[in-house]
Protein backbone atom coordinates (compact mmCIF):
# COMPACT_ATOMS: atom_id res chain seq x y z
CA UNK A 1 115.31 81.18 125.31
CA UNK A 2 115.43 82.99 121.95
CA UNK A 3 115.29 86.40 123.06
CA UNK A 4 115.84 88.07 120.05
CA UNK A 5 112.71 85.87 118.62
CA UNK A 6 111.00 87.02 121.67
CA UNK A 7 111.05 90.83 120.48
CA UNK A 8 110.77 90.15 116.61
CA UNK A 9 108.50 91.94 114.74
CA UNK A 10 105.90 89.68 115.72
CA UNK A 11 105.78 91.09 119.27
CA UNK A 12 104.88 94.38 117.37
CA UNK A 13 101.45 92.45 115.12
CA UNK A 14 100.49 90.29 118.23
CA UNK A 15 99.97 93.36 119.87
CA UNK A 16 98.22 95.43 117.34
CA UNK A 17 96.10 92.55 117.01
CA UNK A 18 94.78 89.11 118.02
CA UNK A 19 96.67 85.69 116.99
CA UNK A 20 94.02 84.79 114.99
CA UNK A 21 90.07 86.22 113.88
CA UNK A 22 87.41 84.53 113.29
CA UNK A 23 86.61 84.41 109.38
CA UNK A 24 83.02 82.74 108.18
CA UNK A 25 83.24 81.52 104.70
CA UNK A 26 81.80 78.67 102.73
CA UNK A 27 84.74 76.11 101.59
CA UNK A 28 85.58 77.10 98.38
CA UNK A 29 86.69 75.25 94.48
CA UNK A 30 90.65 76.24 94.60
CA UNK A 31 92.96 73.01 95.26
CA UNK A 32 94.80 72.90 98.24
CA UNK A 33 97.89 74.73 96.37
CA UNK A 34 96.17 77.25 95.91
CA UNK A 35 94.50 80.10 98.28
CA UNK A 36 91.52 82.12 97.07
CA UNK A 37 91.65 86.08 97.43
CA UNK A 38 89.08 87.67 99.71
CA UNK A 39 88.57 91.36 100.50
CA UNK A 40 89.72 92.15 103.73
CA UNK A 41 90.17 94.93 105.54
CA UNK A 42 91.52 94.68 109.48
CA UNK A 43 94.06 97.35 111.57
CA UNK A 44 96.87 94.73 111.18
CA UNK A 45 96.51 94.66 107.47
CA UNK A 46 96.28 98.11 106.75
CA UNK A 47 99.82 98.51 105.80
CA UNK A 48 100.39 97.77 101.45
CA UNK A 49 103.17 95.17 102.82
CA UNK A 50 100.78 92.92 104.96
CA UNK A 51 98.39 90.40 104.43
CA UNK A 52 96.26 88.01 106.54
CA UNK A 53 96.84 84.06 106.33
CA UNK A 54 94.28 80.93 106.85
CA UNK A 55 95.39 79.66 110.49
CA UNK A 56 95.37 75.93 108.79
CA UNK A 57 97.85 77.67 106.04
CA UNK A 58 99.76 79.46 108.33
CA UNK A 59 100.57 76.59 110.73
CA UNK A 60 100.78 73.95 108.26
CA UNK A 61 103.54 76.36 106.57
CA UNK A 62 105.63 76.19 110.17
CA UNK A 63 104.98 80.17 109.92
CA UNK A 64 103.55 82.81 112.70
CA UNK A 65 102.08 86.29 112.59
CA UNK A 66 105.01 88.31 111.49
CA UNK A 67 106.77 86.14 109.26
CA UNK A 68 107.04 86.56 105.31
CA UNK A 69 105.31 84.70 102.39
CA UNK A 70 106.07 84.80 98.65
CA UNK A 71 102.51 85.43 96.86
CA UNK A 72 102.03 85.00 93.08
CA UNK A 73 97.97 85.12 91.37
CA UNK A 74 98.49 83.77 87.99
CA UNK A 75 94.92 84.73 87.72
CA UNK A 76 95.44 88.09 88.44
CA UNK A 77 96.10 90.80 85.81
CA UNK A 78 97.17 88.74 83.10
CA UNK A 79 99.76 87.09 85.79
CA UNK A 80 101.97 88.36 88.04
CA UNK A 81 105.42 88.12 89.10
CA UNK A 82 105.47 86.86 92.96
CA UNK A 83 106.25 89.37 96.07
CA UNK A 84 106.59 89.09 99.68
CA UNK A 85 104.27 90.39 102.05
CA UNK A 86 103.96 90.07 106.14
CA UNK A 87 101.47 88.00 107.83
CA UNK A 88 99.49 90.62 109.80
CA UNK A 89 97.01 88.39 111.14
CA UNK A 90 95.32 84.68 110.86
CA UNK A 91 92.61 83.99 109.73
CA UNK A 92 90.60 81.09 112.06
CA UNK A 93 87.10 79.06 111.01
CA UNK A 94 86.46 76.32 108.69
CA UNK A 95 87.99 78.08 105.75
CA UNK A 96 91.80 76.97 105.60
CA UNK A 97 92.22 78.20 101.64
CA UNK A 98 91.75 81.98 102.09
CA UNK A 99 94.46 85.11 102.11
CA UNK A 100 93.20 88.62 102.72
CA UNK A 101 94.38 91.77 102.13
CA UNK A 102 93.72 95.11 101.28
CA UNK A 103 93.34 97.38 97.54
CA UNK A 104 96.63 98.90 98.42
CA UNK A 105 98.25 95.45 98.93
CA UNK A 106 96.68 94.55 95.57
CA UNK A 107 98.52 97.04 93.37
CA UNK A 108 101.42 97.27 95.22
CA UNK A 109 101.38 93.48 93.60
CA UNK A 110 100.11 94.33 90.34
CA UNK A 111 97.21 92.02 91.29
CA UNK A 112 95.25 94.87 89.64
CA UNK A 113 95.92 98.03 87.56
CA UNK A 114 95.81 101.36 88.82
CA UNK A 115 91.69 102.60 89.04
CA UNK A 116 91.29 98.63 89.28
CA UNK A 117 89.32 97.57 92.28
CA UNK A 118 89.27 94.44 94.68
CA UNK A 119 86.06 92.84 93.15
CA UNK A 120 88.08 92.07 89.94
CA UNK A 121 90.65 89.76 91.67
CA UNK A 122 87.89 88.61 94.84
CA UNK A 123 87.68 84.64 94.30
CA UNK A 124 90.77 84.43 92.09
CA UNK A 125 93.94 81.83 93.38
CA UNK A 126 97.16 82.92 94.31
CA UNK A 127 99.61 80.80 95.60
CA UNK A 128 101.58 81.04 98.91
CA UNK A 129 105.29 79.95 99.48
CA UNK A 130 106.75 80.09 102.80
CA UNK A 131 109.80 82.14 102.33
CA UNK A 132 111.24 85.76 101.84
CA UNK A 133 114.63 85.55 100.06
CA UNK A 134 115.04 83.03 97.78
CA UNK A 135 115.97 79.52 99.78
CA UNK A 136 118.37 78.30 97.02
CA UNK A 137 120.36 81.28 96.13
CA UNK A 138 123.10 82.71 98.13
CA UNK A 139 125.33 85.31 96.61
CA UNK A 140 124.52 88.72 94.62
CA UNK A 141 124.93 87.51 91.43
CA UNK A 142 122.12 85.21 91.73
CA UNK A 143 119.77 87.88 92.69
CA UNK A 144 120.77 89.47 89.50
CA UNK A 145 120.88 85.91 87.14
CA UNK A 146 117.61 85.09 88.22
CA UNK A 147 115.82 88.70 88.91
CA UNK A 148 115.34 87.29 92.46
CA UNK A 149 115.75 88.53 96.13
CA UNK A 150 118.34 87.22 98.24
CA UNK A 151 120.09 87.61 101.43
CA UNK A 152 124.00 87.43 101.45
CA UNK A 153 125.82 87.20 105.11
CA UNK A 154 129.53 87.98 105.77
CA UNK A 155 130.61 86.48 108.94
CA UNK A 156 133.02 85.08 111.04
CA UNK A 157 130.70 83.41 113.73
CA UNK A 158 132.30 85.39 116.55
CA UNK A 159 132.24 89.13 115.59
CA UNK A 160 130.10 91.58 118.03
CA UNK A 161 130.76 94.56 117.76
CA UNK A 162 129.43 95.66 114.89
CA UNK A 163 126.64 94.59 112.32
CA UNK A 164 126.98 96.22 109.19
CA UNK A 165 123.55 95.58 107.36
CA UNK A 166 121.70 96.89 103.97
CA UNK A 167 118.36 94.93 103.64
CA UNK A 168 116.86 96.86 100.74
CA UNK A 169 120.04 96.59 98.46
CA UNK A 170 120.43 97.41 94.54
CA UNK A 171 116.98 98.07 92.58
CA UNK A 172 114.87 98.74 95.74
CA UNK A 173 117.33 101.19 97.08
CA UNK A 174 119.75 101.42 95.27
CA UNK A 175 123.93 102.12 96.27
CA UNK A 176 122.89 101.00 99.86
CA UNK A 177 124.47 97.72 99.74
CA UNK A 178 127.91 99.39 98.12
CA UNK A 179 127.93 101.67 101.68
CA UNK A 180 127.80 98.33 103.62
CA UNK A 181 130.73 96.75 102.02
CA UNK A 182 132.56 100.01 102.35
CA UNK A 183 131.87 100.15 105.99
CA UNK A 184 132.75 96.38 106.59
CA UNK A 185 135.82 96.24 104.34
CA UNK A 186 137.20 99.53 106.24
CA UNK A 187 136.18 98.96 109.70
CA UNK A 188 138.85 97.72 112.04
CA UNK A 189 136.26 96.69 114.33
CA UNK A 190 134.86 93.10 114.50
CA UNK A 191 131.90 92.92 111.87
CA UNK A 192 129.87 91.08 109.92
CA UNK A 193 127.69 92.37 106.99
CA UNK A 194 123.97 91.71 106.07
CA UNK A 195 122.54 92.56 103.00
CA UNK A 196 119.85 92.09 101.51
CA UNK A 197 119.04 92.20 97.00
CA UNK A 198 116.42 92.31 94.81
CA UNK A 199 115.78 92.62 90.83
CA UNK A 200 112.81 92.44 88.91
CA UNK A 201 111.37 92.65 85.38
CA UNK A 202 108.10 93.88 84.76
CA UNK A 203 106.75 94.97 88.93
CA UNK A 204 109.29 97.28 90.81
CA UNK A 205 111.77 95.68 92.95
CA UNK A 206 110.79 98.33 95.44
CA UNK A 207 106.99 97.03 95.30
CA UNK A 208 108.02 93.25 94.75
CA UNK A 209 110.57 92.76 97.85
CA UNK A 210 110.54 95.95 99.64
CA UNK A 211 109.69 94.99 103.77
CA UNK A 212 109.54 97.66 106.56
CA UNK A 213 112.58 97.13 108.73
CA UNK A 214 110.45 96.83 111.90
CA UNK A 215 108.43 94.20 110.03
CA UNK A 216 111.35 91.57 109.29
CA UNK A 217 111.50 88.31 110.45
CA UNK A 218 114.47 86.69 111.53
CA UNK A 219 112.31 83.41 111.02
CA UNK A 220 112.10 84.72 107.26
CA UNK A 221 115.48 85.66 106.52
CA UNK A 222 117.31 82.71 107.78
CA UNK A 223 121.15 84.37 107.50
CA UNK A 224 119.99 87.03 109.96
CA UNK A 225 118.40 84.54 112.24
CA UNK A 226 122.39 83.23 112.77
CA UNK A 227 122.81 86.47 113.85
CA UNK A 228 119.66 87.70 115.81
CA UNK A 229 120.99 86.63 119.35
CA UNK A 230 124.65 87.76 118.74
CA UNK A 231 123.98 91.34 120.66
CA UNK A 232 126.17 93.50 118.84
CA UNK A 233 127.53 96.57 120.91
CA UNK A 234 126.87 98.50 117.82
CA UNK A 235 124.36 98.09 114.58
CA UNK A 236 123.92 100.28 111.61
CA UNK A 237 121.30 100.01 108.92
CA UNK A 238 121.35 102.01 105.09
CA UNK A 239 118.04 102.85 103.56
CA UNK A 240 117.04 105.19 100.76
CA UNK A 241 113.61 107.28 100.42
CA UNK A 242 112.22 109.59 97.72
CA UNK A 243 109.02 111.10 96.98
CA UNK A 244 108.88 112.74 100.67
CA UNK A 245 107.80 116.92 100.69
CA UNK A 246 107.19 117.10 104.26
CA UNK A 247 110.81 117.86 105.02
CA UNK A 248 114.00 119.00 102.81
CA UNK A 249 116.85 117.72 104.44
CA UNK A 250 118.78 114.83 102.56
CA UNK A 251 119.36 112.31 105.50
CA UNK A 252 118.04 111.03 108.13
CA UNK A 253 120.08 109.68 110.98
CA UNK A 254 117.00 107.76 113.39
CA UNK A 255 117.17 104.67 114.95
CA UNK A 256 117.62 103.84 118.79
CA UNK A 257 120.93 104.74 119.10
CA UNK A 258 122.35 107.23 121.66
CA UNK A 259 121.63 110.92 121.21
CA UNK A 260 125.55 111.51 121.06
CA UNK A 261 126.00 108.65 118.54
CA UNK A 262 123.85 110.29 115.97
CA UNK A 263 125.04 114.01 116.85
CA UNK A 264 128.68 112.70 116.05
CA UNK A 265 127.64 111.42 112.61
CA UNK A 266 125.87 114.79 111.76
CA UNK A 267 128.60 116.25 112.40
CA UNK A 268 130.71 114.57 110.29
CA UNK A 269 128.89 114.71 107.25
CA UNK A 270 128.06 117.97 107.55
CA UNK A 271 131.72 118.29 108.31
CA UNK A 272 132.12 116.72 104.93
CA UNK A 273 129.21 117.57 102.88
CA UNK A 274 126.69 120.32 101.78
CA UNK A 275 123.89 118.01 102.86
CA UNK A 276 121.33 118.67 105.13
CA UNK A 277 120.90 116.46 107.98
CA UNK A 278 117.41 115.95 110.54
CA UNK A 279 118.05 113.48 113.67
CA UNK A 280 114.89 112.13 114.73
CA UNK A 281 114.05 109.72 117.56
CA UNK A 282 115.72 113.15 119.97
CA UNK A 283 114.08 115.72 122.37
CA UNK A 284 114.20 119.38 121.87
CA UNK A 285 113.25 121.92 119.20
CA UNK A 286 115.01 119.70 116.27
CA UNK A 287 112.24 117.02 116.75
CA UNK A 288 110.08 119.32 114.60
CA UNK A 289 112.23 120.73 112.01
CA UNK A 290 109.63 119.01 109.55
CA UNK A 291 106.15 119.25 108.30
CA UNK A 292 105.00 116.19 108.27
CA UNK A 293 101.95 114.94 110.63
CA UNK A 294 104.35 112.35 112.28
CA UNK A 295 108.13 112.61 112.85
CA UNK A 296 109.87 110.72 109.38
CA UNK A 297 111.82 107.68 109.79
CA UNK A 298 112.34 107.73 113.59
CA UNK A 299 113.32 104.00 113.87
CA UNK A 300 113.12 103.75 117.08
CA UNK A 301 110.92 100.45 117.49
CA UNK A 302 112.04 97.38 119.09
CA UNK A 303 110.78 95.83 116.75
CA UNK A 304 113.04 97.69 114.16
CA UNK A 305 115.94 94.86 113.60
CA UNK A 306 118.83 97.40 113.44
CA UNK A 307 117.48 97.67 116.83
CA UNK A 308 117.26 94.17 118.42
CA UNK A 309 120.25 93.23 116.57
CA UNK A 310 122.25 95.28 120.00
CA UNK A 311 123.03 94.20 123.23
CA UNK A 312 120.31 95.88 124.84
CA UNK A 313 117.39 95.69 121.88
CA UNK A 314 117.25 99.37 121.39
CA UNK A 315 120.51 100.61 120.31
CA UNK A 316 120.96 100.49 116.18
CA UNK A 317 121.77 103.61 113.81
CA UNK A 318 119.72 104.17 111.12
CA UNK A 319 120.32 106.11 108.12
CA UNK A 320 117.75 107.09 105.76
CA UNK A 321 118.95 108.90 102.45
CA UNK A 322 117.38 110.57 99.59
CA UNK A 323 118.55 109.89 95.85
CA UNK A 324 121.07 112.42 95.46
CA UNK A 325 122.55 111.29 98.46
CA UNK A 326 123.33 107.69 96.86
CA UNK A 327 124.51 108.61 93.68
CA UNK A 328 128.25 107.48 93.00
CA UNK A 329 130.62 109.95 94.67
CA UNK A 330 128.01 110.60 97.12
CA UNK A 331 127.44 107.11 98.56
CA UNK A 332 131.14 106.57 99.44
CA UNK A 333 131.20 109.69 101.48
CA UNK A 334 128.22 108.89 103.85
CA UNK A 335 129.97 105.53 104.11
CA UNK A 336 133.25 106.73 104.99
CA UNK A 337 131.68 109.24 107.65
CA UNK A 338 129.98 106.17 109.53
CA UNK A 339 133.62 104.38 109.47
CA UNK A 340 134.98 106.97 111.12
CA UNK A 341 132.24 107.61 114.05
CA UNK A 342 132.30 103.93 114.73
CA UNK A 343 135.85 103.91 115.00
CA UNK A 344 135.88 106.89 117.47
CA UNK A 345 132.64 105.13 119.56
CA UNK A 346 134.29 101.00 119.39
């Protein structure tokens, strides 16, 4: 059995909502390439990143709930570039042309401008492509070539003890993917690297490929599916975040990991820089050393892949950073501090 497919990110939407719901629509005009836009508003689809599929589309696709789609509307605000969104949900009844979502999914597209509304795009065709990163591109200078997204995957087939992994590299967060090469060219332990990156033109790279880590599909991003079932002793994710003014620390350090594991690395970059640190995802009075209604970037999910990418499902570091943090001379040091607690823990 594939246990690692077994607690995907799909456990997480199956159970936040049923395989499939009903939808009652008249067949519509689009061709069969093409998938027309409906309003549609459901607890699985709430998030900007998700959408919800025609059952017929989905399964003819050889996709479930949870997996990623690249969606283009050349209809849609003067045409847009495509993006990848989540399946939340499927969509069951005669109708096997539809794909729902939500405003916020909308113009996180640039399916419509900002103060636009659903009812301009409702009935227009957008086209769905079963795929996240781009199938038939493979290194980093690709990405950058073709203003695409693509996963890159540095391993020796055997490694396990440690997954080095960036999935929101370059122009979505940018310096991320530099702290994962640092930490698997220095390592002595027995790596690989998985990173993840993504360009664009006119929409964001942050709004055309950005996916929430607990919402990525190993059936998606096929060069960490050759890893999913490897159950690393130890996993380590690098993010970036801005725009937050619930808290004012710089990091983040969240993730399943032990207590200790994280305490070690605050200590060592605060051993090494003026940065202020939160660990999150811990007991005690720490916990609430923020503002914010709910505690920031806890990563703590199963279904969180820095996560299920351990021995035991539950045990990757994550490390969330804010802008300052990644600028050059910055980035290196974070990096270097990780080397060294993974050294001391391996």
């Amino acid at each position: 059995m594939n246990v690692k497919r077994e607690l995907s990110p799909r456990t997480l939407l199956t159970a936040i909502g049923s395989e499939a719901i009903a939808w009652a629509g008249e067949p519509s005009s689009t061709t069969a390439d093409d998938h027309e836009i409906i309003d549609f508003d459901h607890e699985t689809t709430t998030h900007r990143e998700r959408l919800a599929l025609a059952v017929q589309t989905r399964d003819e696709l050889g996709l479930e709930n949870g997996d990623q789609v690249r969606i283009e509307c050349g209809d849609c605000n003067d045409g847009t570039e495509d993006g990848i969104a989540t399946i939340g949900v499927g969509l069951a009844e005669r109708r096997g042309d539809v794909v729902g979502f939500e405003e916020a999914t909308a113009e996180r597209l640039a399916f419509i401008d900002d103060g636009g509304s659903m009812d301009d795009i409702v009935g227009a065709a957008a086209s769905i492509e079963p795929y996240g990163p781009h199938p038939e591109y493979e290194t980093r200078q690709d990405a950058l070539d073709h203003t695409e997204y693509v996963e890159v995957l540095e391993d020796d087939g055997a490694a396990a003890e440690l997954a080095v992994t960036a999935p929101h590299g370059t122009y979505l967060e940018y310096n991320t993917e530099k702290q994962a090469d640092r930490v698997f060219d220095q390592t002595t332990a027995e790596a690989v690297e998985w990173t993840c990156v993504g360009y664009s033109d006119e929409l964001g790279a942050f709004d055309r490929w950005h996916i929430m880590s607990a919402d990525i599909s190993p059936r998606s991003f096929p060069e960490l599916d050759r890893i999913a079932d490897r159950g690393f002793d130890h996993a380590v994710s690098f993010h970036g975040f801005s725009g937050w003014d619930c808290f004012d620390q710089d990091i983040v350090i969240g993730g399943g990991a032990p207590e200790q594991l994280k305490r070690d690395l605050e200590a060592e970059i605060e051993s090494r820089t003026e940065f202020a640190v939160l660990v999150t995802g811990v007991d005690g009075d720490e916990a609430t050393d923020h503002d914010c209604e709910q505690e920031p970037f806890p990563g703590t999910s199963t279904a969180n892949f820095v996560n299920w990418l351990t021995a035991d499902d539950a045990s990757g570091l994550q490390v969330e950073q804010s802008p300052v943090v990644r600028e050059d001379g910055n980035w290196e040091v974070i990096a270097d501090a990780v080397v060294d607690v993974y050294e001391r823990a391996i």
